[in-house]
N, C-alpha and C. Protein backbone atom coordinates (compact mmCIF):
# COMPACT_ATOMS: atom_id res chain seq x y z
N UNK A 1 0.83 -1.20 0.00
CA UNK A 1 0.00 0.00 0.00
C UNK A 1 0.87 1.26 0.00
N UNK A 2 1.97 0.93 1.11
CA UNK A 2 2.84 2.07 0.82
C UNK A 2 3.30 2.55 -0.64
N UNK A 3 3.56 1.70 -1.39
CA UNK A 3 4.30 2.33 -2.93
C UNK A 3 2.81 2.85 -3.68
N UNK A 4 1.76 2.51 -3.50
CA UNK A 4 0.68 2.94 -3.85
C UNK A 4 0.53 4.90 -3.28
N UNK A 5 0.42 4.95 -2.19
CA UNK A 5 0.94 6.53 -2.12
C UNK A 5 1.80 6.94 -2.26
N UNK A 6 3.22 6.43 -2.75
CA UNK A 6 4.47 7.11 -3.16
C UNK A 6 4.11 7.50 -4.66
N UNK A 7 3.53 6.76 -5.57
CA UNK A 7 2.97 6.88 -6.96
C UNK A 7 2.07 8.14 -7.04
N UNK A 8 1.53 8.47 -6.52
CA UNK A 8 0.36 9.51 -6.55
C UNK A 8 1.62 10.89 -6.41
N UNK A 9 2.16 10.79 -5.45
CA UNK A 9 2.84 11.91 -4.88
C UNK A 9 4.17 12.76 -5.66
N UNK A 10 3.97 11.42 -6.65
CA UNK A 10 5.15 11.32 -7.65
C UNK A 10 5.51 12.71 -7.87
N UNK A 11 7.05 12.96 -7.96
CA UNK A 11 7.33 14.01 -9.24
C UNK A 11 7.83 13.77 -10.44
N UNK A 12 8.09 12.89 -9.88
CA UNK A 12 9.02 11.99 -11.69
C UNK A 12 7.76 11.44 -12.45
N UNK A 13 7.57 11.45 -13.61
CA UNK A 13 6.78 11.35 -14.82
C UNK A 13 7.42 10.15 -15.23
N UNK A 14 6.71 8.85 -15.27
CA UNK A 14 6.96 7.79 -16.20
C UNK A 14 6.30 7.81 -17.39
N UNK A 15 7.40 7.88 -18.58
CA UNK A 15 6.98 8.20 -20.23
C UNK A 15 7.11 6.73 -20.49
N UNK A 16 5.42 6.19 -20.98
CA UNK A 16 5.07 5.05 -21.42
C UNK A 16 5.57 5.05 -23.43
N UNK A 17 5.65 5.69 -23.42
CA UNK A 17 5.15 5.68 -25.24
C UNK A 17 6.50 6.97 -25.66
N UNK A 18 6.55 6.54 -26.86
CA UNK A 18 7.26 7.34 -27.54
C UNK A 18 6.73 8.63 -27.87
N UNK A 19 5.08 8.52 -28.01
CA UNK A 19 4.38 9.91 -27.90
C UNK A 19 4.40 10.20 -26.92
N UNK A 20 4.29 9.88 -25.83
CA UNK A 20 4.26 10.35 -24.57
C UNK A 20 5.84 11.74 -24.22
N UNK A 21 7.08 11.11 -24.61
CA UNK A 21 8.26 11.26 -24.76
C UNK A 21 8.19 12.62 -25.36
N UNK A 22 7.50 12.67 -26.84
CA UNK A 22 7.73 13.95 -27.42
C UNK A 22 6.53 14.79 -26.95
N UNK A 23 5.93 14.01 -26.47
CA UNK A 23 4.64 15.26 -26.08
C UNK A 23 5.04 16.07 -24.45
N UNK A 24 5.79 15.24 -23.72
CA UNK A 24 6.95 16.23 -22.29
C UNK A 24 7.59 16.63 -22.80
N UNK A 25 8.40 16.33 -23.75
CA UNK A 25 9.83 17.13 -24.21
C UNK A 25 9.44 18.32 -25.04
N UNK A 26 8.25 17.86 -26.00
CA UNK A 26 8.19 19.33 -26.70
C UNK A 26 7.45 20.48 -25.62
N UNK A 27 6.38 20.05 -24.88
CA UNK A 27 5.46 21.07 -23.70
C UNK A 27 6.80 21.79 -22.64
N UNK A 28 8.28 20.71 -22.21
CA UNK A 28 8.68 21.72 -21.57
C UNK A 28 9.74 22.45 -22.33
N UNK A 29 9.67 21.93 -23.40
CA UNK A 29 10.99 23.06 -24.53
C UNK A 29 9.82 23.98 -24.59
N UNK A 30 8.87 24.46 -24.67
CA UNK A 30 8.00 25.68 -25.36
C UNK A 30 8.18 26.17 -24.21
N UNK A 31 7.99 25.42 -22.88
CA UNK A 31 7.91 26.43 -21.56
C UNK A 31 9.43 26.27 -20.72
N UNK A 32 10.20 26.44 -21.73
CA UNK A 32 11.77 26.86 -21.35
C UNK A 32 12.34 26.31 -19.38
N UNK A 33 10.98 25.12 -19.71
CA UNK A 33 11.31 24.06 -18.38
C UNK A 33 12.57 22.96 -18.93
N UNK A 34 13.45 23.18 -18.07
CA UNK A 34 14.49 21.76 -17.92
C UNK A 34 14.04 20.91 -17.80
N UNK A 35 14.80 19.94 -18.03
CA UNK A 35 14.54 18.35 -18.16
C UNK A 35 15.84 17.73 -17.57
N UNK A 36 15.34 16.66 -16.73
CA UNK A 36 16.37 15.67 -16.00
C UNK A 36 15.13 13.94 -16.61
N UNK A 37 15.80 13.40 -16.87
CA UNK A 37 15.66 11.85 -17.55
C UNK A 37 16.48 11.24 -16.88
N UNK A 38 15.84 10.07 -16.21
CA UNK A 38 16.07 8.49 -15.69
C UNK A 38 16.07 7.60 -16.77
N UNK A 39 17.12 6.92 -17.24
CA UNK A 39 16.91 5.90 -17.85
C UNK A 39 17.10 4.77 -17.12
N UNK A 40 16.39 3.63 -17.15
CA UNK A 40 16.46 3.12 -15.98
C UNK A 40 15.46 1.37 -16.55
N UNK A 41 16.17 0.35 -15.96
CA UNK A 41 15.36 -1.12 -16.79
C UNK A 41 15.05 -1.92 -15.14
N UNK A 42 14.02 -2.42 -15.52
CA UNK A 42 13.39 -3.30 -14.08
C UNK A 42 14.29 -3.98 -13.39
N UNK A 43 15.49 -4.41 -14.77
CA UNK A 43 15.81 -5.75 -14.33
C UNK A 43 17.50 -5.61 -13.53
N UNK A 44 17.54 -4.35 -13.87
CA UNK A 44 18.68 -3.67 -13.49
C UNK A 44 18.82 -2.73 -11.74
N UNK A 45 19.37 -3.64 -11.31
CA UNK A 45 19.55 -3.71 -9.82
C UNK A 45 19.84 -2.01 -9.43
N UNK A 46 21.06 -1.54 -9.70
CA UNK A 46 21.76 -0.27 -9.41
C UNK A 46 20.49 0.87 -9.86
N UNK A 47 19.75 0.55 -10.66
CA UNK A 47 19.20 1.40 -11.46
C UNK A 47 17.96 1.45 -11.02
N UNK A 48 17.52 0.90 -10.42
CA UNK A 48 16.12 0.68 -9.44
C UNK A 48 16.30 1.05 -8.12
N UNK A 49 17.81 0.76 -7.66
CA UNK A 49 17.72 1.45 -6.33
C UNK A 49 17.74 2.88 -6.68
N UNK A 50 18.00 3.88 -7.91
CA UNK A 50 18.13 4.95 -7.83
C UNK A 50 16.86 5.60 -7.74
N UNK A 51 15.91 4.25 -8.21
CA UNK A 51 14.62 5.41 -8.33
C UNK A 51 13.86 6.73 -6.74
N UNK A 52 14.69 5.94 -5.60
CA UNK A 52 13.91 6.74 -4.37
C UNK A 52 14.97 7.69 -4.49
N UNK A 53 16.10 7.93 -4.76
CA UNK A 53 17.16 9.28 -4.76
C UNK A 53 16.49 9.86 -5.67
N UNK A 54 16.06 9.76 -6.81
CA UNK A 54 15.56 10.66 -8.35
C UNK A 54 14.42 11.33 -8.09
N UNK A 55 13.07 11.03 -6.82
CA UNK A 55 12.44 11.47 -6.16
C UNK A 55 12.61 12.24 -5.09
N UNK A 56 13.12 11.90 -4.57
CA UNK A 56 14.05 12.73 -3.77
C UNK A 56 14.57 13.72 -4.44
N UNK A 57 15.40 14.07 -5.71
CA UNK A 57 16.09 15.27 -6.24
C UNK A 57 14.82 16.07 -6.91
N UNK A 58 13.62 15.62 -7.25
CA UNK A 58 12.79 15.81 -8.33
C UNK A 58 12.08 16.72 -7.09
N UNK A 59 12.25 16.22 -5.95
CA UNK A 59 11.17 17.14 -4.95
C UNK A 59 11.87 18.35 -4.60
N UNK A 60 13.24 18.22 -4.60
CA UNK A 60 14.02 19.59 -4.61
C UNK A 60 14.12 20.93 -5.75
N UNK A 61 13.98 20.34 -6.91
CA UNK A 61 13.52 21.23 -8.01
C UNK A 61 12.34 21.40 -8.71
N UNK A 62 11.11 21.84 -8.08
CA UNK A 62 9.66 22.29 -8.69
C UNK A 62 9.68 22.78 -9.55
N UNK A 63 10.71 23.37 -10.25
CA UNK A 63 10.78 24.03 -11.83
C UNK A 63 11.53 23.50 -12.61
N UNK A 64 11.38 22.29 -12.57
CA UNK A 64 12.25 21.02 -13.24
C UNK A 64 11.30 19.42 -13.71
N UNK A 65 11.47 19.27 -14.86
CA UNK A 65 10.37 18.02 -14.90
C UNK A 65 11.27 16.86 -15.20
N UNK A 66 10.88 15.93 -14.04
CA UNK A 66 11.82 14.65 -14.32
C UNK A 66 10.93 13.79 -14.79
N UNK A 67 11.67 12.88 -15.48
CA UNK A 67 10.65 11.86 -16.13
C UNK A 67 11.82 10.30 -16.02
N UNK A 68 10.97 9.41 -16.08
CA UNK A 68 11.95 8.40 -16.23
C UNK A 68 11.26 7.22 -17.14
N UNK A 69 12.36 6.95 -17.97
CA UNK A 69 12.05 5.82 -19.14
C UNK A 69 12.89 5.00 -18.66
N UNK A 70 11.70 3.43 -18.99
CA UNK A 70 12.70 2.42 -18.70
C UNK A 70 12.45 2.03 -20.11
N UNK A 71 13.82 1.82 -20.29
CA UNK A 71 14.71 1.18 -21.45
C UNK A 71 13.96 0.25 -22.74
N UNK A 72 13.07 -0.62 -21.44
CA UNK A 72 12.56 -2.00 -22.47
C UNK A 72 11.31 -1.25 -22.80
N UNK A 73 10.68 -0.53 -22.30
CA UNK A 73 8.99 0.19 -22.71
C UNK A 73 9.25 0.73 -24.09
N UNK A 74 10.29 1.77 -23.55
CA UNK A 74 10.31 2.81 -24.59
C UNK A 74 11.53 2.68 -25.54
N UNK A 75 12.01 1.48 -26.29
CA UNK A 75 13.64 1.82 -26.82
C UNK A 75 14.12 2.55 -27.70
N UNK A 76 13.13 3.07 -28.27
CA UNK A 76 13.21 4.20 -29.36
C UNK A 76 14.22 5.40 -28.88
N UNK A 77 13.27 5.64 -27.74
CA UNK A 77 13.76 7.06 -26.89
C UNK A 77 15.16 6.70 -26.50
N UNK A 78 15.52 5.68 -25.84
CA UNK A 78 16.70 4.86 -25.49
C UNK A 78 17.52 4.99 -26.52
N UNK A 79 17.62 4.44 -27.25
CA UNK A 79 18.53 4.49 -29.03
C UNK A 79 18.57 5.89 -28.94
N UNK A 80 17.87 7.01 -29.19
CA UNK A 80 17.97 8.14 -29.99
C UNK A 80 18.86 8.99 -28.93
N UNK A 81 18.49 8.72 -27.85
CA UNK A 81 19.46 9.32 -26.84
C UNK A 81 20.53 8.66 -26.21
N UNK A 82 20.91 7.63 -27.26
CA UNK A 82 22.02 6.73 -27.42
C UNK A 82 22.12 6.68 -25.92
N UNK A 83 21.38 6.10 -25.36
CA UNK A 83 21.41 5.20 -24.05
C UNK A 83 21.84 3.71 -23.89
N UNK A 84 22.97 3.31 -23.64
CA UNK A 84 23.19 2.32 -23.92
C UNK A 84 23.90 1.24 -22.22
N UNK A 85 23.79 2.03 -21.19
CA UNK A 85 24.25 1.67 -20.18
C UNK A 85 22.84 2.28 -18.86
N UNK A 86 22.44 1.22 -18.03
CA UNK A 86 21.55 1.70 -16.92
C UNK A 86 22.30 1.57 -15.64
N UNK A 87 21.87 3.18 -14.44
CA UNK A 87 21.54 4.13 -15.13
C UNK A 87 22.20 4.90 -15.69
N UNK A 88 20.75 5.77 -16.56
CA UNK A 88 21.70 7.18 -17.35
C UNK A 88 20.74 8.00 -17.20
N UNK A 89 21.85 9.60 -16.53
CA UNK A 89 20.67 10.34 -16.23
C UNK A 89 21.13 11.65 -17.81
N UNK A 90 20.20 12.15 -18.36
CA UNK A 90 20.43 12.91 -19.32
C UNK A 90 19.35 14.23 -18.84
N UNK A 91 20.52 15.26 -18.84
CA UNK A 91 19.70 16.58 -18.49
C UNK A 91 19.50 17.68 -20.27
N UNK A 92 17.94 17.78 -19.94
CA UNK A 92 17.87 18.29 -21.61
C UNK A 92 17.44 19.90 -21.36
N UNK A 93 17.85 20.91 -22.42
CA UNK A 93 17.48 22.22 -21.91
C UNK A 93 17.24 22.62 -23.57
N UNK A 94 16.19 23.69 -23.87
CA UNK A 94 15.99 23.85 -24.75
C UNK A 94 15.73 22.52 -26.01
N UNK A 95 15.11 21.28 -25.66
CA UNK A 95 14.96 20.08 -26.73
C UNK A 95 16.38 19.62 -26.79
N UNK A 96 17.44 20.14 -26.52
CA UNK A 96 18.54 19.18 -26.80
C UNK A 96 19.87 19.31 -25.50
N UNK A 97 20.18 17.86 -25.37
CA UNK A 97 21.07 17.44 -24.27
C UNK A 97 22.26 18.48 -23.83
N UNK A 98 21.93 18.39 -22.68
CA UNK A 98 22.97 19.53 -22.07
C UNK A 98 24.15 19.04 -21.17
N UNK A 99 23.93 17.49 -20.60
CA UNK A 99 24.62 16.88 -19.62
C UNK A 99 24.07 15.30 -19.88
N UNK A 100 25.02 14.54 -19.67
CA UNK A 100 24.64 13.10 -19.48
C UNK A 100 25.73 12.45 -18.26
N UNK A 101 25.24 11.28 -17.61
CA UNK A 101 25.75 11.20 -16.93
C UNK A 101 25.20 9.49 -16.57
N UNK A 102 26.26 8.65 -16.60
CA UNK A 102 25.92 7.22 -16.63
C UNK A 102 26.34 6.84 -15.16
N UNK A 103 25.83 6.29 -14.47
CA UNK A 103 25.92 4.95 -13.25
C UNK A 103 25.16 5.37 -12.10
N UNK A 104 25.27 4.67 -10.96
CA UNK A 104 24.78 4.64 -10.21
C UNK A 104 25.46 5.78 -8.99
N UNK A 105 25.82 6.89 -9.08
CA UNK A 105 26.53 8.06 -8.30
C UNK A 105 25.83 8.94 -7.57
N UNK A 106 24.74 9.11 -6.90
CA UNK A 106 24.01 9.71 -6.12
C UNK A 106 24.37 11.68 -5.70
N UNK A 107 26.03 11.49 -5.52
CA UNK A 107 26.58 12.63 -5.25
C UNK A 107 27.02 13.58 -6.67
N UNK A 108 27.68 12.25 -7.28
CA UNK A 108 27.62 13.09 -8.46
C UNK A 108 26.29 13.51 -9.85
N UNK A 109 25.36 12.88 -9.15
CA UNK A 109 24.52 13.40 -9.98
C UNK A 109 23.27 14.56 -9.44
N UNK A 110 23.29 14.17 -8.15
CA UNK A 110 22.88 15.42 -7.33
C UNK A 110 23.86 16.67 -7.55
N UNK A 111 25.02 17.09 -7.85
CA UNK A 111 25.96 17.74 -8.14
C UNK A 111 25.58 18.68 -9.82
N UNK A 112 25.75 17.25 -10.15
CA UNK A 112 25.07 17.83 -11.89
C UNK A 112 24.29 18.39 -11.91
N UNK A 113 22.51 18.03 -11.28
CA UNK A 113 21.58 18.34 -11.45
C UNK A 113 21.60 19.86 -10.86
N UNK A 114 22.05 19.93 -9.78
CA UNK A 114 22.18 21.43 -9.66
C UNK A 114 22.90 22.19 -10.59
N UNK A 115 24.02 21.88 -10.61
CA UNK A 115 24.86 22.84 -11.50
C UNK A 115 23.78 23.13 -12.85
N UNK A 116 23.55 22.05 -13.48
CA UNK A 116 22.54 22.55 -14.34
C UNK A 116 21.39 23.15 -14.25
N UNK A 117 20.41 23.15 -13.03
CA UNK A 117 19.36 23.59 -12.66
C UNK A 117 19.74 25.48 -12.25
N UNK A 118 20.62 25.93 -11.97
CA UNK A 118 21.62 26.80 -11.34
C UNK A 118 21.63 27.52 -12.72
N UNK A 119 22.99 27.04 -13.65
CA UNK A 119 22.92 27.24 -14.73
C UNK A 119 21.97 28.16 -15.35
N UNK A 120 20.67 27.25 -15.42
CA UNK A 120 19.10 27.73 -16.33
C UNK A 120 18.73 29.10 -15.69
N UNK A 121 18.99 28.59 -14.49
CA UNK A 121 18.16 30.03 -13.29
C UNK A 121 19.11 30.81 -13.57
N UNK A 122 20.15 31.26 -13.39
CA UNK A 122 20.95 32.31 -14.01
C UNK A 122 21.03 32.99 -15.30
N UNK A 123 20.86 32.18 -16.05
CA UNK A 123 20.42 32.60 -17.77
C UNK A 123 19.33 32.85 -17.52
N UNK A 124 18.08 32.94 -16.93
CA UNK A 124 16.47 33.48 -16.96
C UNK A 124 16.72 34.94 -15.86
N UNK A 125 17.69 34.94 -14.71
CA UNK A 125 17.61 36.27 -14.09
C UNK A 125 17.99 37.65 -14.88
């Protein structure tokens, strides 16, 4: 029951579909919202424990839309963003990749995500 209210509360966006994919990516490129992407597969141990840290970072930036694709749903999205190792976190700004960042690193990707979130907010002041 518990993961049943962690789902609702969500901030991370699970992109089922490849439309799904371009229909977040193009809504937050028009609204000059960042993007942080989980790539991330069921079957992949390291990459599943990341999902409660990626919630965790996603609740720290409200002007940030995280989404997370797993690998086998969506592989299109996977291929095109030449994802080829889980995890991979890819930060997108303006429709195209600004940062990528592969494994399981908690510090260093909490690190990234700011610097890039930081980044955006400084170019908009």
């Amino acid at each position: 029951m518990e993961n049943q209210e962690q789902q609702t509360k969500s901030r991370v966006v699970k992109v089922e579909s490849v439309e799904s994919w371009d229909f977040y990516v193009s809504q937050a490129t028009n609204q000059a919202c960042p993007i942080v992407v989980h790539f991330t597969a069921s079957w992949c141990i390291p990459s599943v424990a990341m999902n409660p840290f990626f919630e965790e970072v996603a609740s720290a930036y409200p002007d940030v839309l995280f989404l997370n694709v797993d690998v086998d749903d969506v592989k299109v999205v996977a291929s095109k963003m030449e994802v080829k190792a889980m995890p991979t976190f890819v930060m997108i700004k303006d429709g195209a990749q600004a940062d990528k960042l592969v494994g399981a690193n908690p510090d260093e990707i909490r690190k990234r995500i700011d610097g890039f979130v930081q980044a955006i907010r400084a170019d908009v002041a």
